[in-house]
C-alpha atoms as a PDB file:
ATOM      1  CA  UNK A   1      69.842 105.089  62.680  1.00  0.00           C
ATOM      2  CA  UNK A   2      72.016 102.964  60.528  1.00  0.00           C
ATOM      3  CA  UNK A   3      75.701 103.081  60.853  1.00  0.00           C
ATOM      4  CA  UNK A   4      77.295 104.517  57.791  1.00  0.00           C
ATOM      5  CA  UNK A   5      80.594 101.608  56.562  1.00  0.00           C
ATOM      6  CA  UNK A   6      81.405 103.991  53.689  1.00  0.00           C
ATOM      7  CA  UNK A   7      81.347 103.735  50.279  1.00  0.00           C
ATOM      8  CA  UNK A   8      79.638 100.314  49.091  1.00  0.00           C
ATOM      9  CA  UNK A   9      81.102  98.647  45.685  1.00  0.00           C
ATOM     10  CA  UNK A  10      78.439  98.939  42.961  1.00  0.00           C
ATOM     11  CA  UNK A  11      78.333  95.779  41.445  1.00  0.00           C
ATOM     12  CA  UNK A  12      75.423  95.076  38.839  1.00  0.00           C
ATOM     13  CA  UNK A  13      74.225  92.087  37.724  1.00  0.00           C
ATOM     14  CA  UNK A  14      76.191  89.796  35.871  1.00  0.00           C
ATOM     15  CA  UNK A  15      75.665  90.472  32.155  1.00  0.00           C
ATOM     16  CA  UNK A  16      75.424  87.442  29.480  1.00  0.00           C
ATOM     17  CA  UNK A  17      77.716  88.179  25.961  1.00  0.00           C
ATOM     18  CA  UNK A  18      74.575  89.826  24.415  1.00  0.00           C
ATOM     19  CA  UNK A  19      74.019  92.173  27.413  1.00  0.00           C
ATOM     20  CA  UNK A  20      77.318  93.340  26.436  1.00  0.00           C
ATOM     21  CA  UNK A  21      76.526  93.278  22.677  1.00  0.00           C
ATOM     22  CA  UNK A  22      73.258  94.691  23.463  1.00  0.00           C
ATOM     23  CA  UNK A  23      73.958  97.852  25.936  1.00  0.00           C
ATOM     24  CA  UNK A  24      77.144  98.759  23.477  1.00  0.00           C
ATOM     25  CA  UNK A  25      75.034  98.920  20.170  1.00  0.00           C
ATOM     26  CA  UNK A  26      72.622 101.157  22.222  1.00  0.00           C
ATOM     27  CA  UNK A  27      75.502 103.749  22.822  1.00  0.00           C
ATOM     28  CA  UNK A  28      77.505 103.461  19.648  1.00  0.00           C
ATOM     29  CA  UNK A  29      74.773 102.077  17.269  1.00  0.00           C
ATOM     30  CA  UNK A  30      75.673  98.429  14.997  1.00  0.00           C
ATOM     31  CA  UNK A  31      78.867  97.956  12.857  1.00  0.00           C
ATOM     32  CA  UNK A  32      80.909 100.503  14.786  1.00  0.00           C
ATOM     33  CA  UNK A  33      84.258 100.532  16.275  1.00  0.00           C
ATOM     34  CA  UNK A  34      83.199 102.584  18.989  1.00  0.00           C
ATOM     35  CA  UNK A  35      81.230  99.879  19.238  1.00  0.00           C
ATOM     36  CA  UNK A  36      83.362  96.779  19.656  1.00  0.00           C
ATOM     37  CA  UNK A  37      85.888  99.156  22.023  1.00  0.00           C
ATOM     38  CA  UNK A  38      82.558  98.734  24.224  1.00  0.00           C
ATOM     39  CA  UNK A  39      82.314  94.901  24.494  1.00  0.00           C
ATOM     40  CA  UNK A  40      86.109  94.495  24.636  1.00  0.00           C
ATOM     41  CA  UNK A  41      86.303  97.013  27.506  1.00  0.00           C
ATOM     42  CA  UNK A  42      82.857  95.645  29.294  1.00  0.00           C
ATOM     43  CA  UNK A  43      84.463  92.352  29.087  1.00  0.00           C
ATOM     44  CA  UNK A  44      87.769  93.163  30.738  1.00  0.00           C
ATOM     45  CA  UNK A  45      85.824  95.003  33.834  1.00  0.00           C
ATOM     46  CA  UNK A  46      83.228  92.255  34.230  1.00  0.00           C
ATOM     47  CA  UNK A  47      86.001  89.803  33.808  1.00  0.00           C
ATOM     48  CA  UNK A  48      88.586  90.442  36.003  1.00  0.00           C
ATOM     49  CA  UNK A  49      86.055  91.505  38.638  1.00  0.00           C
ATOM     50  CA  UNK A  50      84.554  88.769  38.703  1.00  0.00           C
ATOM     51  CA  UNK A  51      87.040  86.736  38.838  1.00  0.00           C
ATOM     52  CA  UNK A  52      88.457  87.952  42.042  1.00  0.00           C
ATOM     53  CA  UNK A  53      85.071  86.887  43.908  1.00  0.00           C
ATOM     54  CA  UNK A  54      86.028  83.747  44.090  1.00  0.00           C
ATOM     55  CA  UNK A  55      89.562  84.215  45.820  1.00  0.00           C
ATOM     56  CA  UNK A  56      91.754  81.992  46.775  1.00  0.00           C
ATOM     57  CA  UNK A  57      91.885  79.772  43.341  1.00  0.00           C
ATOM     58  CA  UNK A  58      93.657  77.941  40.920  1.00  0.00           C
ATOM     59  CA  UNK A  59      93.720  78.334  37.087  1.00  0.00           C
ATOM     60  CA  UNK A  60      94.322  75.368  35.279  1.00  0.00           C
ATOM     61  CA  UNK A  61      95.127  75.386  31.761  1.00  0.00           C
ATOM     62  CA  UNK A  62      95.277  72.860  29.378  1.00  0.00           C
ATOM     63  CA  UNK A  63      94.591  71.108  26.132  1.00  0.00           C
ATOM     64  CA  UNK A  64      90.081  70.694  25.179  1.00  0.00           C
ATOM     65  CA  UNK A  65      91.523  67.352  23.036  1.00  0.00           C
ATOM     66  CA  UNK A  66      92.545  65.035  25.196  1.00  0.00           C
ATOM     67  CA  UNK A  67      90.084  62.235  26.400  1.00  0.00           C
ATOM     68  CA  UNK A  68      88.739  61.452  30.154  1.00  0.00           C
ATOM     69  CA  UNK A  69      90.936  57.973  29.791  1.00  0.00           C
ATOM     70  CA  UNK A  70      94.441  60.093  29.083  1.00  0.00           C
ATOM     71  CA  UNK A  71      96.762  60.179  31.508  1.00  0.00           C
ATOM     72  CA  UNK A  72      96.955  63.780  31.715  1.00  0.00           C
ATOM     73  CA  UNK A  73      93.533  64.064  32.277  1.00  0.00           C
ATOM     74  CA  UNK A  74      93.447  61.930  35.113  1.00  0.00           C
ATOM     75  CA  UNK A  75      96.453  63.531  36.743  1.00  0.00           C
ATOM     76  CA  UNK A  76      94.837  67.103  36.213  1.00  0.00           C
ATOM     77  CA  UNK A  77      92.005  65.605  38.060  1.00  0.00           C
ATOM     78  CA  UNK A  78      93.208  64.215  40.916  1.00  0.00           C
ATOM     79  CA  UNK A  79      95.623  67.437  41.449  1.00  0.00           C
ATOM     80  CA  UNK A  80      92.946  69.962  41.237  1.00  0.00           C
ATOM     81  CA  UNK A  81      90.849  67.807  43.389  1.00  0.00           C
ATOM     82  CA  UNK A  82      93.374  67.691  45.924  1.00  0.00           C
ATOM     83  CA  UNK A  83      93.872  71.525  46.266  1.00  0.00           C
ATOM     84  CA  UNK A  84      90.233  72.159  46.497  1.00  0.00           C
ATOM     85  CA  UNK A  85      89.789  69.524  49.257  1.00  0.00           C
ATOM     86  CA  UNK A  86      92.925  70.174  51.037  1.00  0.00           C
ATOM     87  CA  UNK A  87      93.577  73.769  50.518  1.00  0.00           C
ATOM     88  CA  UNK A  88      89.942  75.187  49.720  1.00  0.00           C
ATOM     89  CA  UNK A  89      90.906  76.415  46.594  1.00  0.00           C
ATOM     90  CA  UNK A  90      88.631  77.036  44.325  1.00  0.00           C
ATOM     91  CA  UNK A  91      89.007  75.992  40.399  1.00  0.00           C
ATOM     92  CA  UNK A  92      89.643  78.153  37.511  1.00  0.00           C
ATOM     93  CA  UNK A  93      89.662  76.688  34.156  1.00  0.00           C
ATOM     94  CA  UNK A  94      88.394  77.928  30.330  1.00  0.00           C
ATOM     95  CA  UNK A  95      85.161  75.858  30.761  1.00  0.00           C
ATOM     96  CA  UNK A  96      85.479  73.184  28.251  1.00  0.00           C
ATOM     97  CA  UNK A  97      86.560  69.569  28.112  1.00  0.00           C
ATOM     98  CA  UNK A  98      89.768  67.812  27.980  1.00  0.00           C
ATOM     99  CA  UNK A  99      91.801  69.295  30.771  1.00  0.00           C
ATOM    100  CA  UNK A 100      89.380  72.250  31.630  1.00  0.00           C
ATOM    101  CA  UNK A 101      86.699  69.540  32.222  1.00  0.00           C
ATOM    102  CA  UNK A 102      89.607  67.699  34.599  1.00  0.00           C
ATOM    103  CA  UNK A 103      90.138  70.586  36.672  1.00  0.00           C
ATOM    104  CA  UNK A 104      86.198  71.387  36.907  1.00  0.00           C
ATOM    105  CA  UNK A 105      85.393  68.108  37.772  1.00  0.00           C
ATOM    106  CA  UNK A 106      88.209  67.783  41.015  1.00  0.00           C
ATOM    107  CA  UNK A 107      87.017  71.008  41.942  1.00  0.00           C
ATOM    108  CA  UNK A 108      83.047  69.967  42.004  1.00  0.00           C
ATOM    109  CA  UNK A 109      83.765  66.836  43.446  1.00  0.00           C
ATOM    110  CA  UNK A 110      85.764  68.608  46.450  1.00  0.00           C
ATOM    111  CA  UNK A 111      82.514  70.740  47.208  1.00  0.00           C
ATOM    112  CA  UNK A 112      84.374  74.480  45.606  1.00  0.00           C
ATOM    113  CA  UNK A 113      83.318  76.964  43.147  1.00  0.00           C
ATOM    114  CA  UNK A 114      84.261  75.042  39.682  1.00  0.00           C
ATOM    115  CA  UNK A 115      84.666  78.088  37.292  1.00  0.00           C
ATOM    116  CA  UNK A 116      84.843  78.373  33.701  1.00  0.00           C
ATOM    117  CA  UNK A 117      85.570  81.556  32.225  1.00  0.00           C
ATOM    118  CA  UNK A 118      84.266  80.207  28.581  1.00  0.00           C
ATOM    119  CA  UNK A 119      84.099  81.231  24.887  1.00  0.00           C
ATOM    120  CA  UNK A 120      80.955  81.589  22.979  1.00  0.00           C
ATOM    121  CA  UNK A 121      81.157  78.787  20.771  1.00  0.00           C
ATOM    122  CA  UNK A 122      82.494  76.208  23.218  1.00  0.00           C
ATOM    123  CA  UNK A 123      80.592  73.729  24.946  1.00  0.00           C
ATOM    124  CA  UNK A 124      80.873  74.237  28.577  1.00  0.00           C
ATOM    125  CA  UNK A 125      81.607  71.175  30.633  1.00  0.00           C
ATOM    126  CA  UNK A 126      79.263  69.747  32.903  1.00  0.00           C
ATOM    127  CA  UNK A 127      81.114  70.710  36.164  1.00  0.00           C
ATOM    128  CA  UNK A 128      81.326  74.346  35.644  1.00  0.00           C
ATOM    129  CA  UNK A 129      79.052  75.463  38.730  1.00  0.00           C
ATOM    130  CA  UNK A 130      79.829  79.737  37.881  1.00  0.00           C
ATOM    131  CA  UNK A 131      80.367  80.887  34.519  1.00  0.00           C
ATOM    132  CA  UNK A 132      82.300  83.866  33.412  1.00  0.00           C
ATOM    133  CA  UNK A 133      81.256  84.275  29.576  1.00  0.00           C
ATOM    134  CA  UNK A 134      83.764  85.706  26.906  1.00  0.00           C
ATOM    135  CA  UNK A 135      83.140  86.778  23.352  1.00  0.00           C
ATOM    136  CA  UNK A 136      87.073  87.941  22.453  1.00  0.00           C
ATOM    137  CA  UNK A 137      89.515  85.287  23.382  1.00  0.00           C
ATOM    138  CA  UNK A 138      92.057  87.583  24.160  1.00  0.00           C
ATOM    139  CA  UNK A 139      89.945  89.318  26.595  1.00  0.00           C
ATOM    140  CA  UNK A 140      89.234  86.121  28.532  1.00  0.00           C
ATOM    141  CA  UNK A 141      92.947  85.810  28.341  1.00  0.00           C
ATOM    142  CA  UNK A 142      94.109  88.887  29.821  1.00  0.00           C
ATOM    143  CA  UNK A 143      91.269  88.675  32.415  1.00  0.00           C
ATOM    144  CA  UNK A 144      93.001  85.610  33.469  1.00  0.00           C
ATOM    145  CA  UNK A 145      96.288  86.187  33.690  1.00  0.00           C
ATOM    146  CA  UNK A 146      95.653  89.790  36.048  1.00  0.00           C
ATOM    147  CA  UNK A 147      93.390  87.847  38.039  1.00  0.00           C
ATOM    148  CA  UNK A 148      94.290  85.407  39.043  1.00  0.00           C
ATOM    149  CA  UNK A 149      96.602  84.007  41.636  1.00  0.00           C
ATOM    150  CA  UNK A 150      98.103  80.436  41.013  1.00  0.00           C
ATOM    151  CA  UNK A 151      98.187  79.004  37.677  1.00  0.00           C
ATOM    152  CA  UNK A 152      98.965  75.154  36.424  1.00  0.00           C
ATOM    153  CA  UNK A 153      99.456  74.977  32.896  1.00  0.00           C
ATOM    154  CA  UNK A 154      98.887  71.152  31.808  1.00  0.00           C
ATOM    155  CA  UNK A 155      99.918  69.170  28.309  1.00  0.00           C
ATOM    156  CA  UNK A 156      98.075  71.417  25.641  1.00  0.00           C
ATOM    157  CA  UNK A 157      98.370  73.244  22.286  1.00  0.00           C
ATOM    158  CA  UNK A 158      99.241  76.051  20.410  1.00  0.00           C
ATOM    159  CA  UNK A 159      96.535  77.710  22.952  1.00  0.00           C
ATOM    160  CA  UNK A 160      98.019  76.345  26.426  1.00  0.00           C
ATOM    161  CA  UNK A 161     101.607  77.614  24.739  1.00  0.00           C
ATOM    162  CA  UNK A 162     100.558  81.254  23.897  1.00  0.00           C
ATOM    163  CA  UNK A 163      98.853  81.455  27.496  1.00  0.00           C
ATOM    164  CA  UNK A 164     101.959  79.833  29.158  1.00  0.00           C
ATOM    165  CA  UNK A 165     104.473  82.496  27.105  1.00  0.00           C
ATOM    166  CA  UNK A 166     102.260  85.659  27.203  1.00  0.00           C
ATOM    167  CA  UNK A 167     102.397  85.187  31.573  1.00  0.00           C
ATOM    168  CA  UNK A 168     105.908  84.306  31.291  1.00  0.00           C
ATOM    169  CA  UNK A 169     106.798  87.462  29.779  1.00  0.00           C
ATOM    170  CA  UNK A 170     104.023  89.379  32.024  1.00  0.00           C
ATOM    171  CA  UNK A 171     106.327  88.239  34.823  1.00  0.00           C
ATOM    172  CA  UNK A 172     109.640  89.040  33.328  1.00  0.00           C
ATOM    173  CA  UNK A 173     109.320  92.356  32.193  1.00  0.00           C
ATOM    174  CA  UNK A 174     107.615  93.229  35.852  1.00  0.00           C
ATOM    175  CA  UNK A 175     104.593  93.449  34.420  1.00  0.00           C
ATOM    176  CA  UNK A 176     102.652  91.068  36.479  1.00  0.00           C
ATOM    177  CA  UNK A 177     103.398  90.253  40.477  1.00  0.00           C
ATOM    178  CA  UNK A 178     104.975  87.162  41.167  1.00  0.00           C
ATOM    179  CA  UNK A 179     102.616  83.863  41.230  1.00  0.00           C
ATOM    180  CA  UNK A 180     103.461  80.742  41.246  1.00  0.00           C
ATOM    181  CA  UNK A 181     103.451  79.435  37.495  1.00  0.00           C
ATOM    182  CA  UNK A 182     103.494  75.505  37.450  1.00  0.00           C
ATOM    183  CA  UNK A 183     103.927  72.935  34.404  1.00  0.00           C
ATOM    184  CA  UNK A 184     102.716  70.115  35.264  1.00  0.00           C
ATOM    185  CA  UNK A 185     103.758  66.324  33.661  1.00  0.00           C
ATOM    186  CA  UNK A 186     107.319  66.501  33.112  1.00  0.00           C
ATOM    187  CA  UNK A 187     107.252  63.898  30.008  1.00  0.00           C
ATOM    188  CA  UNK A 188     105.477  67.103  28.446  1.00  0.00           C
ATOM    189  CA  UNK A 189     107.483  70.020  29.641  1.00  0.00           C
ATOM    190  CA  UNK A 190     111.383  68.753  29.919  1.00  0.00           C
ATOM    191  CA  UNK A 191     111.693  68.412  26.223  1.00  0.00           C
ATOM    192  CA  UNK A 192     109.727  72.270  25.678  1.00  0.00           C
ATOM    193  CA  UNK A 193     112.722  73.263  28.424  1.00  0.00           C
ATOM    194  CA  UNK A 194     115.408  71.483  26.471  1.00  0.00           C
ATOM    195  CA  UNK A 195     114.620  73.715  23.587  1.00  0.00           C
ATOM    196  CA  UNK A 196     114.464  77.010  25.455  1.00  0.00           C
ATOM    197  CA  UNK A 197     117.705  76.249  27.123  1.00  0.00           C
ATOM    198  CA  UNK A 198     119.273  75.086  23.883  1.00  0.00           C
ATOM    199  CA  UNK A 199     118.153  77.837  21.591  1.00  0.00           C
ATOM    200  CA  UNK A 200     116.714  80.890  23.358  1.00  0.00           C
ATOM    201  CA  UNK A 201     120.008  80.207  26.249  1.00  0.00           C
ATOM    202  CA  UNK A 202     122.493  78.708  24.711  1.00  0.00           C
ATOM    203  CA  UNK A 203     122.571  79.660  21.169  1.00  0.00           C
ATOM    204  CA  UNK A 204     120.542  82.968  20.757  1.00  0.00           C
ATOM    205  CA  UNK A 205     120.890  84.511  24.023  1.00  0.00           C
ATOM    206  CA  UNK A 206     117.356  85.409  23.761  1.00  0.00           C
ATOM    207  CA  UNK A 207     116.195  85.434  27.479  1.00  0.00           C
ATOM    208  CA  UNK A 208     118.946  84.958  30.858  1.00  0.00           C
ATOM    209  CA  UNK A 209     119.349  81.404  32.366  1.00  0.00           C
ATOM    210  CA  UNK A 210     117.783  83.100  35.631  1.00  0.00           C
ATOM    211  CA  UNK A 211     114.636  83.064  33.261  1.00  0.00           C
ATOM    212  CA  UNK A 212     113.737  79.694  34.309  1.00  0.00           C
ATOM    213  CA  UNK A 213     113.537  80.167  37.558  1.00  0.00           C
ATOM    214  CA  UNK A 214     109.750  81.954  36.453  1.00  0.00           C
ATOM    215  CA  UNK A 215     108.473  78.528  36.338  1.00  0.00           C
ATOM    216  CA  UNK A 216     108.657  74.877  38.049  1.00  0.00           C
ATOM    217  CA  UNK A 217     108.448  71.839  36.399  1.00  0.00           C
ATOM    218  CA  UNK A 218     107.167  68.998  38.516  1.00  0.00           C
ATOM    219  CA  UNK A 219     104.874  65.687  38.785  1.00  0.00           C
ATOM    220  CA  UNK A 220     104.743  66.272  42.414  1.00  0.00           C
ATOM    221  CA  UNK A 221     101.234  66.695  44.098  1.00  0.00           C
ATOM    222  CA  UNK A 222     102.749  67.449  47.422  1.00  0.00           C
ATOM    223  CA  UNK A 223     104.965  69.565  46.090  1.00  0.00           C
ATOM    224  CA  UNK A 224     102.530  72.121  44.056  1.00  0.00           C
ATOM    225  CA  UNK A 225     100.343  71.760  47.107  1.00  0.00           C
ATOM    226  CA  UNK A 226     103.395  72.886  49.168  1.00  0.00           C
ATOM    227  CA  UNK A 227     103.810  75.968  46.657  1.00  0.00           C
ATOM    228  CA  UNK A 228     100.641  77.281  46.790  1.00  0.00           C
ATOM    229  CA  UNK A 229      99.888  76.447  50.753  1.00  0.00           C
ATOM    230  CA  UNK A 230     103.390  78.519  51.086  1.00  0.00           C
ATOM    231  CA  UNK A 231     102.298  81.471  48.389  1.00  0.00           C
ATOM    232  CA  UNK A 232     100.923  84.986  49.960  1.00  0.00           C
ATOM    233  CA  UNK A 233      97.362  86.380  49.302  1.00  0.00           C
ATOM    234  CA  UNK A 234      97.412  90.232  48.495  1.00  0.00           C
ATOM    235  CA  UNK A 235      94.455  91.630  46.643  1.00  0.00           C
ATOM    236  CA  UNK A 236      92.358  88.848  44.958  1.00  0.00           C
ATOM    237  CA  UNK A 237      96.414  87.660  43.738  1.00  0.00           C
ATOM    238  CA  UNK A 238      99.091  85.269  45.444  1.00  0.00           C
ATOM    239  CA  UNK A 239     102.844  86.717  45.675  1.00  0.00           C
ATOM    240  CA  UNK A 240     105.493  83.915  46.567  1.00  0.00           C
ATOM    241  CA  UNK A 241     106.256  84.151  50.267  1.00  0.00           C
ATOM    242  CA  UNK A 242     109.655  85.872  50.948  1.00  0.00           C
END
């Protein structure tokens, strides 16, 4: 007779952005916002579920513009290769180029899952080996940031900025555990810091000085390796060791 484990988690097959579409326009019928509820909901379960099957990782973010011969590129590179290899981390990243293709392509070389959790219209990068697909970006977004466990936020945009603040503000209003959050390439972060400390700390009194202690700025391999070899796994996340 076979033993009974319990329960077993029901997980269904992966579904593409029109399986979504598809199966919610079969409940709700086209042009409804029933409808769209559907696919945003869909997305978030699939999402964050399946980004947790590929515990322990590291999400990189980062700007899709700059070029394989910028320096950030080939720092984001090396670093993510170096926590796959040495740590067995696997790599989280949106799935396109620029500094998403960095981070995919340390983490393929290394031998772990390279994971893009993408957007319809991108591109995805040739060193995604598991793809997550997204329709809403703010979907993929919030996915990402209850998901996942260490995040590196490298030189970027408007995009990497709204990513960085939304998670900052997760953390501070208790709102998402403790990770370690990690800006990497000082020449780009200092000067972002100078302004928070000079306006939202000094002259608006906008957010505490204890605020940027949510956050460390560093072009230290060894040290972000150090953070996240030091951080504690607890349900798919990382909490900083006490």
């Amino acid at each position: 007779m076979k033993e009974n484990t319990g329960p077993q988690k029901y997980r269904p097959k992966q579904l593409t952005i029109e399986d979504i579409k598809n199966g919610c326009i079969t409940l709700y019928g086209e042009n409804h916002d029933e409808t769209k509820l559907c696919m945003i909901q869909e997305e978030f379960r699939q999402g964050i579920s399946l980004i947790q099957d590929f515990t322990p990782s590291v999400t990189f973010y980062g700007s899709a513009r700059l070029p394989e011969d910028h320096i950030a590129y080939k720092q984001t590179h090396s670093l993510a290769y170096r926590i796959a290899k040495e740590l067995g981390y696997n790599i989280l990243s949106g799935g396109g180029s620029g500094i998403m293709e960095a981070a995919n392509k340390g983490g393929f070389e290394a031998g772990v899952k390279s994971v893009g959790l993408t957007i319809n219209e991108q591109i995805t990068n040739p060193y995604v080996t598991n793809e997550i697909p997204f329709y809403f970006f703010f979907a993929r977004q919030v996915a990402m940031s209850y998901a996942t466990e260490v995040v590196i936020f490298c030189p970027g945009g408007f995009g990497t900025l709204d990513e960085l603040f939304e998670m900052l503000t997760l953390q501070q209003t208790g709102k998402l555990d403790k990770i370690p959050i990690i800006l990497f390439g000082s020449e780009f972060w200092n000067p972002i810091q100078n302004l928070i400390k000079e306006v939202l700390i000094d002259k608006y009194k906008t957010i505490s000085p204890a605020d940027l202690d949510l956050y460390t700025i560093t072009d230290d391999e060894d040290l972000i390796l150090k953070i996240i070899s030091e951080s504690r796994m607890r349900d798919g996340k990382t909490s900083l060791a006490q």
